[in-house]
N, C-alpha and C. Protein backbone atom coordinates (compact mmCIF):
# COMPACT_ATOMS: atom_id res chain seq x y z
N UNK A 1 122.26 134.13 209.29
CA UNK A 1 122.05 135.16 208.27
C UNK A 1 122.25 134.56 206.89
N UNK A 2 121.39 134.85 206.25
CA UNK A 2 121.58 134.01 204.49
C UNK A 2 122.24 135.66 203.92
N UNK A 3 123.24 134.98 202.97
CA UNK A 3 124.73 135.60 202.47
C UNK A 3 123.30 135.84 201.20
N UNK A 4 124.38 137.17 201.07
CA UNK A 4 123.68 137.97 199.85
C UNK A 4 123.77 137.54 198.52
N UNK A 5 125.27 136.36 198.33
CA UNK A 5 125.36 136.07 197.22
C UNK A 5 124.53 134.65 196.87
N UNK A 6 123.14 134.40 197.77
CA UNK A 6 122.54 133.44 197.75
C UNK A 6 121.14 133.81 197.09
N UNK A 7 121.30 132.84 195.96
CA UNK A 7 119.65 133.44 195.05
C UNK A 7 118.71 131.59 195.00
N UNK A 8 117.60 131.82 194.75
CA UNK A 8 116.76 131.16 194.31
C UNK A 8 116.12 130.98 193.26
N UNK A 9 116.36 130.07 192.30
CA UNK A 9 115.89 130.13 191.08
C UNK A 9 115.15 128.63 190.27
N UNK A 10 114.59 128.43 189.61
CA UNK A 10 113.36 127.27 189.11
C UNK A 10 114.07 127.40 187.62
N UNK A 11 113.83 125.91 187.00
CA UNK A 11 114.19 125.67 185.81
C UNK A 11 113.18 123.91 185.57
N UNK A 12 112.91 124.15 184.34
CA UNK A 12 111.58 122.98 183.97
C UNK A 12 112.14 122.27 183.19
N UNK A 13 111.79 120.92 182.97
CA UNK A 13 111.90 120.11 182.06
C UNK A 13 113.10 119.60 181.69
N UNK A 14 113.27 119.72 180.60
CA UNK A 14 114.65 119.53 179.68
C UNK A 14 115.47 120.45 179.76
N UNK A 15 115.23 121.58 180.87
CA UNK A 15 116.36 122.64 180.91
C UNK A 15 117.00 121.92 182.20
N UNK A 16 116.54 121.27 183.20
CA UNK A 16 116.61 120.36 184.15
C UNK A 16 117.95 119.41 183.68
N UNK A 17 118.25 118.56 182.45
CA UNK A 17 119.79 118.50 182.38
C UNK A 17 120.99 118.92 182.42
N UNK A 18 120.87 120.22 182.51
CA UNK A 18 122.08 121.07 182.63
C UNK A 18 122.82 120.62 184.14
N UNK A 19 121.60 120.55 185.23
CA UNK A 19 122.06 120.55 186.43
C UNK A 19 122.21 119.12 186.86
N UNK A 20 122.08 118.17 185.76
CA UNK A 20 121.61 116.63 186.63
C UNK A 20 123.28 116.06 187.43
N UNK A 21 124.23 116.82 187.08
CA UNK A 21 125.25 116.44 188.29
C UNK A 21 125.12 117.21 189.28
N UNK A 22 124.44 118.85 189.51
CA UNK A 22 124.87 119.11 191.14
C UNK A 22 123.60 118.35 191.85
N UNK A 23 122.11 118.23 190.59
CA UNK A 23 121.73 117.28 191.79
C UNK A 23 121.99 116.14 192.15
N UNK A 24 122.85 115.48 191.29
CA UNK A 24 123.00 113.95 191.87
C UNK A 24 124.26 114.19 192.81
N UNK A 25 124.84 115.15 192.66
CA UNK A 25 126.00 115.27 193.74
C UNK A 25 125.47 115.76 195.51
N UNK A 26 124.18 116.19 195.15
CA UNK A 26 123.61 116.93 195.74
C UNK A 26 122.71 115.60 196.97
N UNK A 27 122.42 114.93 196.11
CA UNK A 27 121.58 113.66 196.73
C UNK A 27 122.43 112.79 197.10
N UNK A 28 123.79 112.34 196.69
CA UNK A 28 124.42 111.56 197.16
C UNK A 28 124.98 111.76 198.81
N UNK A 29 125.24 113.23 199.07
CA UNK A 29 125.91 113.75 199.75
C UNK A 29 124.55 113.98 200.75
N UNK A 30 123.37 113.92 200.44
CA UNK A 30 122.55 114.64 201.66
C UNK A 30 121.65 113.56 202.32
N UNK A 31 121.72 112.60 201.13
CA UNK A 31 121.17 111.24 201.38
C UNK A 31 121.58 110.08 202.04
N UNK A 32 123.35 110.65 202.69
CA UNK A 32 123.98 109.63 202.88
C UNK A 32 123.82 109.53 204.14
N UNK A 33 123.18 110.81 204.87
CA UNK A 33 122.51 110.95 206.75
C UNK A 33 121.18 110.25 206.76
N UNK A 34 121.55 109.78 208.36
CA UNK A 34 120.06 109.54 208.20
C UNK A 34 119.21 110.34 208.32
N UNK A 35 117.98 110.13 207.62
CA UNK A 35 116.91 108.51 208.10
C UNK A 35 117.16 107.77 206.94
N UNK A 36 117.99 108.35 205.09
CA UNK A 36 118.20 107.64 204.03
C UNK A 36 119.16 106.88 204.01
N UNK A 37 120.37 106.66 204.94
CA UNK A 37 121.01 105.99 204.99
C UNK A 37 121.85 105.55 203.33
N UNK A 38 121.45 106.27 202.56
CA UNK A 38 122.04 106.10 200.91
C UNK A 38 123.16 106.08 200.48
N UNK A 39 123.18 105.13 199.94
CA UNK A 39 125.25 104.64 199.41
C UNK A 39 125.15 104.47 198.21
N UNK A 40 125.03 106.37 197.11
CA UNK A 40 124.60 106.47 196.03
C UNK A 40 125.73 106.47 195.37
N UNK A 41 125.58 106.99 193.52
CA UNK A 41 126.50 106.79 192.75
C UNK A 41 125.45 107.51 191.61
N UNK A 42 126.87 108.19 191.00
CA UNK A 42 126.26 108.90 190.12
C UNK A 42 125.33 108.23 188.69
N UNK A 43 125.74 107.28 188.20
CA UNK A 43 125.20 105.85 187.26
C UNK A 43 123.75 105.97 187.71
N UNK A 44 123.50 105.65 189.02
CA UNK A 44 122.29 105.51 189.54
C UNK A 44 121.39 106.86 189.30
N UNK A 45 121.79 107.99 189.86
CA UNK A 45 121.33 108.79 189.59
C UNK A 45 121.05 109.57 188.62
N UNK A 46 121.96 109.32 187.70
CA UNK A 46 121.28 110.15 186.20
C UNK A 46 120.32 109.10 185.63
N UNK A 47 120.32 108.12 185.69
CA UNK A 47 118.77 107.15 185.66
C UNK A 47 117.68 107.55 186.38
N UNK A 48 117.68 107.82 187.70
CA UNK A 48 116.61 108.66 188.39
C UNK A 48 116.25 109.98 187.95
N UNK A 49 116.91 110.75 187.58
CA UNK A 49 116.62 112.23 187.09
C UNK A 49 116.60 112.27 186.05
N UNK A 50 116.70 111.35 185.03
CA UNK A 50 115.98 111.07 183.88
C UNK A 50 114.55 111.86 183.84
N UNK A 51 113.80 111.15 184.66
CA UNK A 51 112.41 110.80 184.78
C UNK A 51 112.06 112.63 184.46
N UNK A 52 112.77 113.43 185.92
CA UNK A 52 112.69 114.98 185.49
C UNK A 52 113.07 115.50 184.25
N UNK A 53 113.69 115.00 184.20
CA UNK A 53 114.39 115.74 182.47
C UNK A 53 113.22 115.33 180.99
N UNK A 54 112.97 114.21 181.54
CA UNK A 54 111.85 114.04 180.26
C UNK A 54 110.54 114.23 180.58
N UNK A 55 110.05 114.69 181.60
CA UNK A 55 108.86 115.77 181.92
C UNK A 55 108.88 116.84 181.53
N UNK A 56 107.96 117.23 180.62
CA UNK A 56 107.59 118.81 179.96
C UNK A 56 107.19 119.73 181.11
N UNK A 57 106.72 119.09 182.08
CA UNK A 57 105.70 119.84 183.40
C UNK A 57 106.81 119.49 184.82
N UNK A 58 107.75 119.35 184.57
CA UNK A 58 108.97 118.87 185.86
C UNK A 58 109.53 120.48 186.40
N UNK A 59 109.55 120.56 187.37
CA UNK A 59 110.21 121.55 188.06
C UNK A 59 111.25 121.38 189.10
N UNK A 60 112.41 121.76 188.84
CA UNK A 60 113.78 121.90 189.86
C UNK A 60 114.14 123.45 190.46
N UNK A 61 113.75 123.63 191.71
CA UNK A 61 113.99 124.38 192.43
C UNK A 61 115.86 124.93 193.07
N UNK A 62 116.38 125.82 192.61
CA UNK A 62 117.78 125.16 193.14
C UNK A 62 118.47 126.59 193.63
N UNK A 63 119.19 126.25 195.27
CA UNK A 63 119.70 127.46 195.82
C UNK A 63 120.63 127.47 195.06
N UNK A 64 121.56 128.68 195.22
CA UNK A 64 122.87 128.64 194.56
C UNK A 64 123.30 129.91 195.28
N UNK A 65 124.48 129.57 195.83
CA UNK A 65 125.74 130.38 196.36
C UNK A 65 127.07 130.67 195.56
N UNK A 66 126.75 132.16 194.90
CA UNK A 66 128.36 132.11 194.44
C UNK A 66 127.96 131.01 193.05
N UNK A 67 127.31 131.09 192.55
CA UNK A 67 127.42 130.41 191.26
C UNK A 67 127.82 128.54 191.71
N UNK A 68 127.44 128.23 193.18
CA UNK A 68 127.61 126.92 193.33
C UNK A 68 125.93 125.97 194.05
N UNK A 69 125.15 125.14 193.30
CA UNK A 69 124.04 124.46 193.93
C UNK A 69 124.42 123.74 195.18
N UNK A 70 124.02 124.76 196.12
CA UNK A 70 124.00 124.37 197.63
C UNK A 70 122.81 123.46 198.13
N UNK A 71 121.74 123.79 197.09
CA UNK A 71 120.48 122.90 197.37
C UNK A 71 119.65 122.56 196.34
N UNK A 72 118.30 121.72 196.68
CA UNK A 72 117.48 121.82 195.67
C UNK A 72 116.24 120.53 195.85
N UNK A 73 115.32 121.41 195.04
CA UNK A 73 114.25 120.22 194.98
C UNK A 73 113.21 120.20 193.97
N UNK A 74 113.00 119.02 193.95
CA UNK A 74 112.37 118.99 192.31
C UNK A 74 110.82 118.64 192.57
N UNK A 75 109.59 118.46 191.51
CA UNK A 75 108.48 118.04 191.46
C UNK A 75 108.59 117.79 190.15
N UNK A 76 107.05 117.09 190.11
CA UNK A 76 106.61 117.04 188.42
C UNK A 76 105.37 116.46 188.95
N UNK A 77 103.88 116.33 187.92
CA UNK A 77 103.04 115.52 187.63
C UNK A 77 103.01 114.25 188.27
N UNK A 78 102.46 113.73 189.15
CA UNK A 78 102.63 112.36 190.18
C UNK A 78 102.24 111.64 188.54
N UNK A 79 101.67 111.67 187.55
CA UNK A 79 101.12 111.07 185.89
C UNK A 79 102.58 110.50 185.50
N UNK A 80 103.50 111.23 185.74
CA UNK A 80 105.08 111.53 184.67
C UNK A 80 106.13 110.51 185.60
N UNK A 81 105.40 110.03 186.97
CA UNK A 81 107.02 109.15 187.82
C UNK A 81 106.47 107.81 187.34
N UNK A 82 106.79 106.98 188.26
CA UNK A 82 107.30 105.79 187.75
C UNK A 82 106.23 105.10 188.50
N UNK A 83 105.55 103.72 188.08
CA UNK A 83 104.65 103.27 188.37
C UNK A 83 104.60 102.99 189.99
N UNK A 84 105.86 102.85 190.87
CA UNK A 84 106.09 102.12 191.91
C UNK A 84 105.33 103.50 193.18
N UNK A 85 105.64 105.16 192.20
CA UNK A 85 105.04 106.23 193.40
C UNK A 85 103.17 105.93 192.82
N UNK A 86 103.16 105.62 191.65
CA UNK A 86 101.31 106.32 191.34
C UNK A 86 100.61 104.90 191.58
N UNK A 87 101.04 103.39 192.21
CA UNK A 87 100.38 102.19 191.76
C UNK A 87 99.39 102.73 193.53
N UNK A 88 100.31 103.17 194.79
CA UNK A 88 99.37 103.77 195.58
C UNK A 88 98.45 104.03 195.70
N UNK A 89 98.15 105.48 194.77
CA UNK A 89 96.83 106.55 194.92
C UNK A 89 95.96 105.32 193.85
N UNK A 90 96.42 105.09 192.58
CA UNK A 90 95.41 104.24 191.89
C UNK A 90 94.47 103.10 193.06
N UNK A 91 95.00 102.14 194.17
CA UNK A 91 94.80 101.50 195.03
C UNK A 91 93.90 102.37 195.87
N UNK A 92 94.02 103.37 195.96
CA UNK A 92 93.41 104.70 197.33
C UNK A 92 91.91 104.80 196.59
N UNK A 93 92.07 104.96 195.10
CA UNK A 93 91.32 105.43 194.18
C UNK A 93 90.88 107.06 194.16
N UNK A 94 92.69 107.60 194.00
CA UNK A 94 92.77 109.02 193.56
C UNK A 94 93.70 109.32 192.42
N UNK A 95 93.48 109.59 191.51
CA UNK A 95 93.89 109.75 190.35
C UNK A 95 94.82 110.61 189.89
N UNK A 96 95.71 109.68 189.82
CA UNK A 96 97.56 110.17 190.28
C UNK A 96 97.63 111.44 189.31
N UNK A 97 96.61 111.68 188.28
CA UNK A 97 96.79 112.57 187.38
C UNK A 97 96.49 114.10 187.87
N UNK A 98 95.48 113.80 188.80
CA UNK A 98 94.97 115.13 189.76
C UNK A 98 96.00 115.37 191.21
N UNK A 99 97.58 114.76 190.86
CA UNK A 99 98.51 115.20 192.12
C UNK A 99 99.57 115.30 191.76
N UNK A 100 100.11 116.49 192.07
CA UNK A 100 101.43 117.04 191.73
C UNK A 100 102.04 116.42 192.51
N UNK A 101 103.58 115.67 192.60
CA UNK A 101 104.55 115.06 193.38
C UNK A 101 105.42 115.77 193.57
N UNK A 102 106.02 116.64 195.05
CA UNK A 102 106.94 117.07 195.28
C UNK A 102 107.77 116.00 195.56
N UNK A 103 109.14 116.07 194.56
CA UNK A 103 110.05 115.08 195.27
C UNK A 103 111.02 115.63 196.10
N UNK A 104 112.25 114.69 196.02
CA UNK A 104 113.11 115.41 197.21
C UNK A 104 113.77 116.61 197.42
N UNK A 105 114.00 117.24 198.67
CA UNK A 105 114.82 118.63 198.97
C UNK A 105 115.76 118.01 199.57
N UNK A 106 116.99 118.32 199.04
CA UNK A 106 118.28 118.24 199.74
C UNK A 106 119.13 119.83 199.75
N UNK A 107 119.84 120.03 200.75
CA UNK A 107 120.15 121.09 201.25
C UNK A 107 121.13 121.24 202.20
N UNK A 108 122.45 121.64 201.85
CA UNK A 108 123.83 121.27 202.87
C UNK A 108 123.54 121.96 203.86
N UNK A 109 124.33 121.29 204.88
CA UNK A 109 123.69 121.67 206.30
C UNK A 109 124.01 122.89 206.59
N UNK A 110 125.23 123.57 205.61
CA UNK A 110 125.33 124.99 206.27
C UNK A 110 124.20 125.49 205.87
N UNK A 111 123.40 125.16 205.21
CA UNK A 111 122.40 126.31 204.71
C UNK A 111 120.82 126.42 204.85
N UNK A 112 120.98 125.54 205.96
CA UNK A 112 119.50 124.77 206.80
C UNK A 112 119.42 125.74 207.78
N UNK A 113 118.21 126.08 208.29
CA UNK A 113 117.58 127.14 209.12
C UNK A 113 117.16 128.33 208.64
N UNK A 114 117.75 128.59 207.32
CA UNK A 114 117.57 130.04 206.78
C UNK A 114 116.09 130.38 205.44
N UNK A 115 115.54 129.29 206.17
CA UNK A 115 113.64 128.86 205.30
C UNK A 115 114.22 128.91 204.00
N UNK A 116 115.01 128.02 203.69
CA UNK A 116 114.85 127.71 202.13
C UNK A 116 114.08 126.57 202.32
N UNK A 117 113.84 125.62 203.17
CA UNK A 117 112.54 124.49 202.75
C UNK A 117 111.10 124.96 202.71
N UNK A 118 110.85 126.62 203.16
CA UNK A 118 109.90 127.10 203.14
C UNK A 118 109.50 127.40 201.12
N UNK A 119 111.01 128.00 200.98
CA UNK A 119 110.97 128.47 199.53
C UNK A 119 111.03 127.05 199.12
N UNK A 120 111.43 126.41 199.05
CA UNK A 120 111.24 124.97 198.21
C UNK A 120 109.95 124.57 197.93
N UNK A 121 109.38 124.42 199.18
CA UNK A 121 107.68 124.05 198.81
C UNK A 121 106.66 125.25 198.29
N UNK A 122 107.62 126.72 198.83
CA UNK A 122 106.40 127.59 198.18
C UNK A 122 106.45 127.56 196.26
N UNK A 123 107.75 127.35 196.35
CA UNK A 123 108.18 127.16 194.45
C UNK A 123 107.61 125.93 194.11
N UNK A 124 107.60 125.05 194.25
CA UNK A 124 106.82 123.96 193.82
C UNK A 124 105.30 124.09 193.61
N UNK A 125 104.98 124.36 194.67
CA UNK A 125 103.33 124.54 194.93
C UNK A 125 102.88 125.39 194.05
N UNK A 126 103.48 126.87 193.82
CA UNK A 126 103.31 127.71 193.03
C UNK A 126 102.97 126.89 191.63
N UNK A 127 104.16 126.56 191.40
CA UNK A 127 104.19 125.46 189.81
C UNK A 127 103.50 124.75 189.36
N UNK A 128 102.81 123.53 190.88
CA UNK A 128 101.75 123.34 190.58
C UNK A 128 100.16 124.06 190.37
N UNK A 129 100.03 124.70 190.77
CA UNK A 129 98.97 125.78 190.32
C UNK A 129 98.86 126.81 189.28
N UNK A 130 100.29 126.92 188.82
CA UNK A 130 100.18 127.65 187.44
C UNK A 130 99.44 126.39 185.91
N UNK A 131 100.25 125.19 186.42
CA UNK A 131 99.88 124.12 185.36
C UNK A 131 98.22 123.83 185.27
N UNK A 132 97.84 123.87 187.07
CA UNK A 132 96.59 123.46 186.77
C UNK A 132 96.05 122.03 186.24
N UNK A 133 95.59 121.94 186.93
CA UNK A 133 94.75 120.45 186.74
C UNK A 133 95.05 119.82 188.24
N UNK A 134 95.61 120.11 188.94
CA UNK A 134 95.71 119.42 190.09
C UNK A 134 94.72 119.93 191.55
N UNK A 135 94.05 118.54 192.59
CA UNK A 135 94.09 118.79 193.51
C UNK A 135 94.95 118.40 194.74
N UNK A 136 95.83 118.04 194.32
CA UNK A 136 96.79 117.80 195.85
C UNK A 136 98.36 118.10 195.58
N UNK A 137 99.49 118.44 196.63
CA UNK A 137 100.59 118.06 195.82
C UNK A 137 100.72 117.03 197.19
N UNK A 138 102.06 116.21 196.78
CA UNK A 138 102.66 115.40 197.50
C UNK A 138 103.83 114.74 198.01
N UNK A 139 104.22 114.06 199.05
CA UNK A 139 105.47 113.83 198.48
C UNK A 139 105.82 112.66 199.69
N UNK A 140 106.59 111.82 199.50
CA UNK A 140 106.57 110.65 200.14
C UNK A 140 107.53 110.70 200.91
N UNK A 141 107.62 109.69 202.65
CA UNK A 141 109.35 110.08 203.20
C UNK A 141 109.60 108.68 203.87
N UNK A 142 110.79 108.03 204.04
CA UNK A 142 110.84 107.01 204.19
C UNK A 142 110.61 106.64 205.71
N UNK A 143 110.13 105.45 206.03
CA UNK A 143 109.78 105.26 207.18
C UNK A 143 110.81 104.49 208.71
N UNK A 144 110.97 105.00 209.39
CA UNK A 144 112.20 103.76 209.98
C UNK A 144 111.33 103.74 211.61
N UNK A 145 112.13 102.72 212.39
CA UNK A 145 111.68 102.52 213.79
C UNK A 145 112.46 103.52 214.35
N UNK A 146 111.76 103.93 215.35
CA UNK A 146 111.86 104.93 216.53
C UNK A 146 113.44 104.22 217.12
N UNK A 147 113.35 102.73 217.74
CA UNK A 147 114.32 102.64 218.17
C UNK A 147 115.31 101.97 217.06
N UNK A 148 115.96 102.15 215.82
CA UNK A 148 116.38 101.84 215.09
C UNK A 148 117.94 102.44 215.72
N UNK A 149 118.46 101.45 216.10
CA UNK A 149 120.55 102.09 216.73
C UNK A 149 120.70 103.30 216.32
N UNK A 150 120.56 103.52 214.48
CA UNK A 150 121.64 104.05 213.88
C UNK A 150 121.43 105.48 213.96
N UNK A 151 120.01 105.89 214.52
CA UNK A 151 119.03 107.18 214.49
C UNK A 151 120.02 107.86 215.07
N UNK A 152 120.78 109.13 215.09
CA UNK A 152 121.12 109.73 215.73
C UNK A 152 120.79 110.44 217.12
N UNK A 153 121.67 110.50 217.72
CA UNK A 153 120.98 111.15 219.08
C UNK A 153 120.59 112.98 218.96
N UNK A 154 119.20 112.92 219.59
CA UNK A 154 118.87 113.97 219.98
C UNK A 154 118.20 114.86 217.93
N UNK A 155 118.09 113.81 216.99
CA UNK A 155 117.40 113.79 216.29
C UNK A 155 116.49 114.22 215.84
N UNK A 156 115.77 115.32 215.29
CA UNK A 156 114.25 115.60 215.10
C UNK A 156 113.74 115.56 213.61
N UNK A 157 112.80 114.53 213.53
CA UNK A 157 111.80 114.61 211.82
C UNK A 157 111.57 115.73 211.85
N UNK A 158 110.98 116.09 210.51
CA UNK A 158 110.64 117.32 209.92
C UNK A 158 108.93 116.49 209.84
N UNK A 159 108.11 116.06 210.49
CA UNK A 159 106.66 115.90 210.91
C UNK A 159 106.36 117.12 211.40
N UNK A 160 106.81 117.98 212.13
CA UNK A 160 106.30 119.10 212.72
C UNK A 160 106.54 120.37 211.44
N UNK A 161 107.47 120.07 210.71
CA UNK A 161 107.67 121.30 209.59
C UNK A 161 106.73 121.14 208.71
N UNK A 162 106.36 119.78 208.04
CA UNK A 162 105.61 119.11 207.27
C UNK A 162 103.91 119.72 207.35
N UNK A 163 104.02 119.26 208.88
CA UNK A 163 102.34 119.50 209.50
C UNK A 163 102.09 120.79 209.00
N UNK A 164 103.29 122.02 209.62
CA UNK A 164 102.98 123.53 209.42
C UNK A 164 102.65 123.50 208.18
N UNK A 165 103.08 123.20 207.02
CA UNK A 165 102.63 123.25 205.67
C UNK A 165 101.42 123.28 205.50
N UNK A 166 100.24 122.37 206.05
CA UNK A 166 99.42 121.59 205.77
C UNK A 166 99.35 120.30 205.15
N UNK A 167 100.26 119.38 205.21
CA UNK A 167 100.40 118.06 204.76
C UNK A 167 100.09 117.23 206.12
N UNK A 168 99.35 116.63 205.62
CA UNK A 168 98.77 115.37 206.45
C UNK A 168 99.60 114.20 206.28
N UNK A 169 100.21 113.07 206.73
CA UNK A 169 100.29 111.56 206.77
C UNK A 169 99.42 111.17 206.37
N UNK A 170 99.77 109.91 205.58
CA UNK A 170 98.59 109.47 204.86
C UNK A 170 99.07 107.66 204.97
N UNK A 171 98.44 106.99 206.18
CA UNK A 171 99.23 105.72 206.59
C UNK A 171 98.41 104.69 205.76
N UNK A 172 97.59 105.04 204.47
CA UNK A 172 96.85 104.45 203.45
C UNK A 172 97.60 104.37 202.48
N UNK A 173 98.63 105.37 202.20
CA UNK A 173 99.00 105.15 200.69
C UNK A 173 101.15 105.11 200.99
N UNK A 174 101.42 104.07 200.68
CA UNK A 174 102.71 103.71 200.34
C UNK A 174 103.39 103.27 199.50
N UNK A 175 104.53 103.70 199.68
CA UNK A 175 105.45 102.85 198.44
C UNK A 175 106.40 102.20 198.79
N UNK A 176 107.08 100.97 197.95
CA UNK A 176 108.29 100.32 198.62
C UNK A 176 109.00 100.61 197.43
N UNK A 177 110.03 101.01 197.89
CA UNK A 177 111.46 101.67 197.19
C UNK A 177 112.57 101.13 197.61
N UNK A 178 113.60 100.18 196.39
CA UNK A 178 114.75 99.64 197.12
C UNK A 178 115.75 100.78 196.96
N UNK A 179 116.95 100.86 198.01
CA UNK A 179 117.90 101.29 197.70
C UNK A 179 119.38 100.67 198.48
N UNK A 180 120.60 100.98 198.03
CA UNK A 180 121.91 100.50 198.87
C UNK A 180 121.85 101.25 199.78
N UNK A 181 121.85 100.87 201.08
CA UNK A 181 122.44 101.27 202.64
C UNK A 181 123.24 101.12 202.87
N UNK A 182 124.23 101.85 203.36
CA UNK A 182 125.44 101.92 203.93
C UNK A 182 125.42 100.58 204.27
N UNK A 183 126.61 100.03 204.10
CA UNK A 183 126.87 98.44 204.94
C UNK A 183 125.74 97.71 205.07
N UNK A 184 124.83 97.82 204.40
CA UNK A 184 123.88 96.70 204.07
C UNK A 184 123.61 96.06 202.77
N UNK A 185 123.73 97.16 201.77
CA UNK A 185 123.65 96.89 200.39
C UNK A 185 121.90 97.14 199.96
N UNK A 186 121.25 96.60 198.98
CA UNK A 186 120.55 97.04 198.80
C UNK A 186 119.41 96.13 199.45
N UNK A 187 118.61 97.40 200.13
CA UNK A 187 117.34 97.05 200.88
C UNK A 187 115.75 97.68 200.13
N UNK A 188 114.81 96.92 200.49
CA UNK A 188 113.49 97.68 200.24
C UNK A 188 113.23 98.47 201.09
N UNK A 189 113.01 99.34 201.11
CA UNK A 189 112.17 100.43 202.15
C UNK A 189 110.78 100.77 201.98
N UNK A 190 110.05 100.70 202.74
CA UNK A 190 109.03 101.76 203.05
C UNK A 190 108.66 103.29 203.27
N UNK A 191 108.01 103.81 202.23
CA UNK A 191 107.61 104.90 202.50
C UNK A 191 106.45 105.46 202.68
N UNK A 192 105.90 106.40 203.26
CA UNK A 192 104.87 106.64 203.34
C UNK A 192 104.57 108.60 202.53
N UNK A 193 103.34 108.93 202.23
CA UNK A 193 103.24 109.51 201.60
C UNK A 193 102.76 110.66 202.70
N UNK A 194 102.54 111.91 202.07
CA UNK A 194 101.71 112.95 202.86
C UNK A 194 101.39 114.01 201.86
N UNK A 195 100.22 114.55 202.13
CA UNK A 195 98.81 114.96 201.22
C UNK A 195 98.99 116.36 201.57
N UNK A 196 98.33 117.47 200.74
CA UNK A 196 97.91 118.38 200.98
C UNK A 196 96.97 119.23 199.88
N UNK A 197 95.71 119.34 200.39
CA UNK A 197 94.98 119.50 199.03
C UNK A 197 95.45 120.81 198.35
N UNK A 198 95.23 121.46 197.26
CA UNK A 198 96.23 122.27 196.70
C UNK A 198 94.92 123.39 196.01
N UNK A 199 94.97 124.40 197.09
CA UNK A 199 94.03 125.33 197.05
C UNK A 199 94.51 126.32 195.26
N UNK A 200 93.21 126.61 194.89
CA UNK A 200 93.76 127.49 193.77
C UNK A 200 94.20 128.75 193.91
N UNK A 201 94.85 129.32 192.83
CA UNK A 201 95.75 130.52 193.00
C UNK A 201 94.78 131.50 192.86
N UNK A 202 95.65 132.87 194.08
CA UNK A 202 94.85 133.76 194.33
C UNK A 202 95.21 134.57 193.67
């Protein structure tokens, strides 16, 4: 049952600094399970959410319980990130300017099952179609081996939540993204992207 004192609310751009600690507290803590394996720090992360904060067209999606960010997820303009997500689609020859980038949803586990990743992508998507100019949104997820030890048992991707959306895999367009792993330190990763063309508003 989702608690009554749980609302959903969107904030753009440069209003997006207000919150850049519950999301980096937010990513450190949700990123640190796998499949991200992430051994973050806040330094790091207000450098990453930079990027949102100085987007005019950036959108942060964020639950809140009780006046506390239990979750959240951001987009902006795939035009506005950083060369390492748009050098991809340029390679694909789709024009990073015509794709909205959903980035990440993180979301404490008490508060998983109750379709806020439904509301996450419907708020995004929305956003992108009010701005206009886009045909796709997107959003990339990192890739690991099936038999990789550390996978937890009895495990399930969100490929089947993804699919319901309408997002396709897209094993054409990737990115390599380093980050620190737990007891490894910092690694490159692979990610792969997934598409969904972005019908106009009705």
């Amino acid at each position: 049952m989702t608690p009554a004192s749980l609302s959903v609310r969107t904030v753009h751009g440069g209003a997006i600094a207000a919150h850049v600690d519950d999301l980096a507290g937010l990513r450190i803590a949700v990123f640190r399970a796998w499949p991200y394996l992430y051994d973050g720090d806040a330094a790091y992360e207000a450098q990453y959410l930079r990027t949102y904060v100085d987007s005019p067209r950036s959108v942060a999606v964020l639950a809140v319980d009780a006046g506390r960010v239990v979750g959240a997820s951001t987009g902006l303009p795939l035009a506005d990130e950083d060369n390492a997500f748009r050098a991809p689609f340029v390679a694909a020859g789709i024009d990073p300017a015509r794709v909205f980038y959903c980035g990440e949803s993180v979301l404490l586990p008490a508060y998983r099952g109750r379709g806020l990743g439904h509301r996450f992508f419907d708020a995004r998507e929305a956003h992108a179609r009010a701005l206009g100019g886009f045909d796709w949104t997107a959003f990339c997820a990192v890739d690991r081996m099936p038999e990789d030890p550390r996978r937890p048992a009895g495990h399930r991707d969100n490929d089947a939540f993804w699919a319901g959306r309408g997002y396709r895999r897209r094993d054409d367009l990737r990115a390599a993204l380093p980050w620190r792993e737990i007891g490894r330190g910092d690694v490159l990763h692979t990610l792969t992207f997934w598409l969904r063309p972005l019908e106009a508003a009705r």
